[in-house]
N, C-alpha and C. Protein backbone atom coordinates (compact mmCIF):
# COMPACT_ATOMS: atom_id res chain seq x y z
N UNK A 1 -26.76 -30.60 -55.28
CA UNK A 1 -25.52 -31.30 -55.58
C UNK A 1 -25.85 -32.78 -55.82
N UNK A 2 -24.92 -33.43 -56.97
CA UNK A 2 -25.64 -35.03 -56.96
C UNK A 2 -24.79 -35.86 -56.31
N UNK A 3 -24.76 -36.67 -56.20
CA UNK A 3 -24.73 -37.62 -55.20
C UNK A 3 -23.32 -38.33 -55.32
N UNK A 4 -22.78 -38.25 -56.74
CA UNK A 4 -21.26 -38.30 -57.29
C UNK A 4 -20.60 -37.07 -56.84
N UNK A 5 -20.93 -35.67 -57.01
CA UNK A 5 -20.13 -34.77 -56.19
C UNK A 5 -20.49 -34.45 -54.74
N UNK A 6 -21.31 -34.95 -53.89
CA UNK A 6 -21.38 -35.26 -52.22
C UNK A 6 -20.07 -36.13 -52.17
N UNK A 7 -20.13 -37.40 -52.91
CA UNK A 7 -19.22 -38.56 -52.94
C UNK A 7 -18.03 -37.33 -52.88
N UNK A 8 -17.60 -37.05 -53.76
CA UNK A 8 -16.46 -36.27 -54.23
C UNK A 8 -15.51 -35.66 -52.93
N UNK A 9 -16.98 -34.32 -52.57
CA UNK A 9 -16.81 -33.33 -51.46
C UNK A 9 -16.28 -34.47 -50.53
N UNK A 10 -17.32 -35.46 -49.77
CA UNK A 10 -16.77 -36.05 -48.58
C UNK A 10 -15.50 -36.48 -48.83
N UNK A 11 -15.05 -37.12 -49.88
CA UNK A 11 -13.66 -37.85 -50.02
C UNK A 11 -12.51 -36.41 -49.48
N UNK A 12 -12.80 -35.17 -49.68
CA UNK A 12 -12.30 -34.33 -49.16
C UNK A 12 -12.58 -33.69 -47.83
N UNK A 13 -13.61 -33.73 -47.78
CA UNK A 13 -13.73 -33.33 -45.72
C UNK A 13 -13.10 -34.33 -45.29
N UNK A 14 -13.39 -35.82 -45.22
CA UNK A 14 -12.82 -37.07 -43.95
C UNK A 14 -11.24 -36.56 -44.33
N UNK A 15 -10.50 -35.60 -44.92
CA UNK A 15 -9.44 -35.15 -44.64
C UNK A 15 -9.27 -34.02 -44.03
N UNK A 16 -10.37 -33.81 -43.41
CA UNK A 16 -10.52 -32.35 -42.53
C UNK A 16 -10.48 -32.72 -41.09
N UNK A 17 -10.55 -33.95 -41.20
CA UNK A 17 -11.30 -34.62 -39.72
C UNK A 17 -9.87 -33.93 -38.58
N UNK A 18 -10.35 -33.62 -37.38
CA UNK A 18 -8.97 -33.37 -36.23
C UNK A 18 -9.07 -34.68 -35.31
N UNK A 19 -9.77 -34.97 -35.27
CA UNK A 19 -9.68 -36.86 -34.65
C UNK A 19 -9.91 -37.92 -35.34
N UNK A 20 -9.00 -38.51 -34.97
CA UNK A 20 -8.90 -40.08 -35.75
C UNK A 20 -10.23 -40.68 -35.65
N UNK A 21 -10.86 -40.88 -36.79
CA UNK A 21 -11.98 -42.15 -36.33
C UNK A 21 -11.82 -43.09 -35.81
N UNK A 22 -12.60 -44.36 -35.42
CA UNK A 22 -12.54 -45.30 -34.87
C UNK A 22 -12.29 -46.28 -35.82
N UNK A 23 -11.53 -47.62 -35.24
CA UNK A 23 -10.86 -48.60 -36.08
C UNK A 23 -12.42 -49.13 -37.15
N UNK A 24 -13.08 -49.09 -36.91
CA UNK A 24 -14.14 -49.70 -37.31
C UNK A 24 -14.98 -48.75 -38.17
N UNK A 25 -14.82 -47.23 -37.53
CA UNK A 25 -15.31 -46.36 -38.70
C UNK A 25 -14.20 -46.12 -40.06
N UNK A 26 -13.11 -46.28 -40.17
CA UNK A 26 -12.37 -46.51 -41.08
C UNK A 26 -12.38 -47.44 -41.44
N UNK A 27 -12.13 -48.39 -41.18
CA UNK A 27 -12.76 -50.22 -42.18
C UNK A 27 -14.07 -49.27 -42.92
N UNK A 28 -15.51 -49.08 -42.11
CA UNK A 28 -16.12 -49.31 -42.92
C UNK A 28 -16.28 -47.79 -44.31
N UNK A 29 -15.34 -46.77 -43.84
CA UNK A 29 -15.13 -45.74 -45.00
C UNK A 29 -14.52 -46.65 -45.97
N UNK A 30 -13.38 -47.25 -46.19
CA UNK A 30 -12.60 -47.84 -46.64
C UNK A 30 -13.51 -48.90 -47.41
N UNK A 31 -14.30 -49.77 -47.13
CA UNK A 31 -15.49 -50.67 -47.49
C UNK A 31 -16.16 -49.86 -48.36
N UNK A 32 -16.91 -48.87 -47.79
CA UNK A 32 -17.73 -48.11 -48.75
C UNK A 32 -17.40 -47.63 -49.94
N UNK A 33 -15.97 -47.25 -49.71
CA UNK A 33 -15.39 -46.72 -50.47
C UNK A 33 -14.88 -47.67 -51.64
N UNK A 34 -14.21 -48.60 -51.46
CA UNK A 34 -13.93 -49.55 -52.30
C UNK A 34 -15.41 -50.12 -53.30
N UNK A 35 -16.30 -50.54 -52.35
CA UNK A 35 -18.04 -50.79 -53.16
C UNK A 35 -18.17 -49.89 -54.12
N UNK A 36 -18.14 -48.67 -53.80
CA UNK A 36 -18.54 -47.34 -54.54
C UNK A 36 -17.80 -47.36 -55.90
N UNK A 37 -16.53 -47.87 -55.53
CA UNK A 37 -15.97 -47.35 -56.86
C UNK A 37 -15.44 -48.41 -57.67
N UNK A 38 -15.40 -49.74 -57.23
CA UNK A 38 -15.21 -51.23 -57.67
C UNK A 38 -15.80 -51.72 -57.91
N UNK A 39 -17.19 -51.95 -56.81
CA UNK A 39 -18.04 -52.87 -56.57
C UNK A 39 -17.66 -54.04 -55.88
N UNK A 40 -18.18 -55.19 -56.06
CA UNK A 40 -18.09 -56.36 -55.11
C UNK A 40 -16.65 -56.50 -55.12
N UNK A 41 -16.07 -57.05 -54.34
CA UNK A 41 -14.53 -57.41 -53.69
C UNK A 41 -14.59 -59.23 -54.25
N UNK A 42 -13.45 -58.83 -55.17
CA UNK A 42 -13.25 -60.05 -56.11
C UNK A 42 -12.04 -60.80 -55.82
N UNK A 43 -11.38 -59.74 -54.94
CA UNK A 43 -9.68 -60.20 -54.73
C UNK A 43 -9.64 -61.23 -54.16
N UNK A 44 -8.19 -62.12 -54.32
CA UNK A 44 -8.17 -63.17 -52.97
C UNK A 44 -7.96 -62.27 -51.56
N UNK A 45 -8.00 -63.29 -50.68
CA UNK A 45 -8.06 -62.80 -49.39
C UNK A 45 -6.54 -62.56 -48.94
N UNK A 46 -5.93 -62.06 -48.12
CA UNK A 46 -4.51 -61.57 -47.63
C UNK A 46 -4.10 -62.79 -47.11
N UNK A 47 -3.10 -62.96 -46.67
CA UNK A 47 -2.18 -64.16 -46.33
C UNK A 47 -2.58 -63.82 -44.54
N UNK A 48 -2.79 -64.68 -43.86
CA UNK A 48 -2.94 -64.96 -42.48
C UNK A 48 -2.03 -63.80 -41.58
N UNK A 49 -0.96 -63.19 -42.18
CA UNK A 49 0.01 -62.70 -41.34
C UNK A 49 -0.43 -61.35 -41.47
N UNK A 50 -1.24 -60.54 -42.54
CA UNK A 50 -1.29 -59.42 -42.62
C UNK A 50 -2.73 -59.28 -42.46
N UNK A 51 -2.47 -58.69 -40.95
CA UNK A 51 -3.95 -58.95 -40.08
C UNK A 51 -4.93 -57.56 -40.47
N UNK A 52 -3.98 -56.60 -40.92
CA UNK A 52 -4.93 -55.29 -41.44
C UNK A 52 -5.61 -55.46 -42.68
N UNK A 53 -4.89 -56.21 -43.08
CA UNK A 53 -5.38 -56.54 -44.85
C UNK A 53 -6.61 -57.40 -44.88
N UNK A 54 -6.18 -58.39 -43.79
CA UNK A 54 -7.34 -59.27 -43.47
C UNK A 54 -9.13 -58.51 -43.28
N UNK A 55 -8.54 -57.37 -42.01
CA UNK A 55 -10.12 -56.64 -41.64
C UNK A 55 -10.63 -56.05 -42.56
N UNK A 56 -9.81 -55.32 -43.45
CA UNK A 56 -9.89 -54.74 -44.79
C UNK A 56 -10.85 -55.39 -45.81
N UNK A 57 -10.29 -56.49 -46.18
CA UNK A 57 -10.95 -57.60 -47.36
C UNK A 57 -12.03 -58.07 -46.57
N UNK A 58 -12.03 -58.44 -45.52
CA UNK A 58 -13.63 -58.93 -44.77
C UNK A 58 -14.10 -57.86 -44.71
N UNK A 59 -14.26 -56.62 -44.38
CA UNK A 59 -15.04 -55.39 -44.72
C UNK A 59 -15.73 -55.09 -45.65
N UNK A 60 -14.75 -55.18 -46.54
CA UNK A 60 -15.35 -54.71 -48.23
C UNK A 60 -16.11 -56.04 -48.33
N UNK A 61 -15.61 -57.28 -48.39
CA UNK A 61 -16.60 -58.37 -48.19
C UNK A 61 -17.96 -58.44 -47.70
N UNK A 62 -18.06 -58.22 -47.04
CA UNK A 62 -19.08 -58.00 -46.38
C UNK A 62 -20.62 -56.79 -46.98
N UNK A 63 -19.95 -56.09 -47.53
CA UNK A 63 -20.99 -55.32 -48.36
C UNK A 63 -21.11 -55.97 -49.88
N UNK A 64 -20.87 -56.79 -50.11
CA UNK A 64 -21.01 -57.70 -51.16
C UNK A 64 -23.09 -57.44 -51.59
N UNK A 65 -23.01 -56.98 -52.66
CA UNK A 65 -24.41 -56.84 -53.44
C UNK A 65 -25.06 -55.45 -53.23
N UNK A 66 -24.21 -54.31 -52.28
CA UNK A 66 -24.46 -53.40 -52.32
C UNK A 66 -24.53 -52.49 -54.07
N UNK A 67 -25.13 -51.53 -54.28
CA UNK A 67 -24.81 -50.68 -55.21
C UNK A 67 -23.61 -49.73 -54.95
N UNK A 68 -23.37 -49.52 -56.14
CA UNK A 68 -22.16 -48.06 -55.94
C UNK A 68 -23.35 -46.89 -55.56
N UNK A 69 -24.33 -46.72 -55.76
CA UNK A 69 -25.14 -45.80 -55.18
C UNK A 69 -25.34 -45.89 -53.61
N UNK A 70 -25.94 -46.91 -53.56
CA UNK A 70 -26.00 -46.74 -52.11
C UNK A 70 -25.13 -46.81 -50.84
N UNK A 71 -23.70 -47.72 -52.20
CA UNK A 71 -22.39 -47.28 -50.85
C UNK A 71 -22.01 -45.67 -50.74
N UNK A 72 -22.04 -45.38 -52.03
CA UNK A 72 -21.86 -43.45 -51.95
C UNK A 72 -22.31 -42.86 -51.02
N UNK A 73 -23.70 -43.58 -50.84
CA UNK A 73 -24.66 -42.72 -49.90
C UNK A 73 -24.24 -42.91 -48.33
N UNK A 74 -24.19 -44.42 -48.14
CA UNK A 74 -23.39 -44.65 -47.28
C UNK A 74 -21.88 -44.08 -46.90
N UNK A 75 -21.01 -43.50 -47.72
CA UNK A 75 -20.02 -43.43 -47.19
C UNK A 75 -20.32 -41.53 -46.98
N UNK A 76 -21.01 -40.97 -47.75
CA UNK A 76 -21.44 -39.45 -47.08
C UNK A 76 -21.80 -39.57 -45.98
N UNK A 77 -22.76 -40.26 -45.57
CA UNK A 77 -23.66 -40.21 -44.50
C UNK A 77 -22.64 -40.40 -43.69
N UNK A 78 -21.76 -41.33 -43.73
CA UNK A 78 -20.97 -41.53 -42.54
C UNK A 78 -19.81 -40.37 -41.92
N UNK A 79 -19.81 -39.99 -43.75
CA UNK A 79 -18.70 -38.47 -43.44
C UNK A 79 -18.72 -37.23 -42.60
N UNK A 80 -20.14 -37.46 -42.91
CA UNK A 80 -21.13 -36.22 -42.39
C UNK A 80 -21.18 -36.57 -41.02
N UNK A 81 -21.67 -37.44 -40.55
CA UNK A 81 -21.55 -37.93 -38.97
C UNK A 81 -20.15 -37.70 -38.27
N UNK A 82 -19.05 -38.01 -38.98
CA UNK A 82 -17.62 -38.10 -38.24
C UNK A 82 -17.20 -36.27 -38.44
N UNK A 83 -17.90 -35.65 -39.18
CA UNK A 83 -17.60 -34.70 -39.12
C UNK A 83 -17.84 -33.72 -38.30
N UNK A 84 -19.20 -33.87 -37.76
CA UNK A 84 -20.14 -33.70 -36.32
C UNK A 84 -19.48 -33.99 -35.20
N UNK A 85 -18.65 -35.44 -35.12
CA UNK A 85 -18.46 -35.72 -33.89
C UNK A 85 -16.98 -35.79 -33.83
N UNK A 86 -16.33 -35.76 -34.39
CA UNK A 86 -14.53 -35.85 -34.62
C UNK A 86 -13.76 -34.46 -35.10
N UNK A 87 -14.76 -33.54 -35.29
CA UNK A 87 -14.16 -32.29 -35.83
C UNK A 87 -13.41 -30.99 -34.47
């Protein structure tokens, strides 16, 4: 399977999950996910009051110069892990 349909599949298991991930493993699905399919995070930043939006945009920030390849890879790998331990 290549590495665009792993991408694919996982975007459909982390909806299989029976436990919530952790606040921080969702930022960084959400991060990966955005890299993967955007690339670098160009947006302005959220207004001070919208504190989710905030962790959000510093997330994806933060992987700034990653590839869409290797966030893909990153965001399987992570799928695959939460799926092990949250299922």
């Amino acid at each position: 399977m290549s590495l665009e349909q792993q991408f694919e599949q996982a975007q459909l298991d982390v909806k299989t999950l029976t436990k919530r991930p952790s606040d921080a493993q969702l930022l960084d699905l959400y991060a990966f996910f955005k890299q993967a399919t955007e690339g670098d995070n160009n947006t302005s930043k959220p207004g001070m009051f919208d504190l989710k939006g905030q962790f959000k945009w510093k997330t994806w920030a933060d992987k700034k110069g990653m590839t869409s390849v290797e966030a893909m890879q990153k965001y399987v790998d992570l799928v695959q892990e939460l799926l092990q331990t949250n299922k």
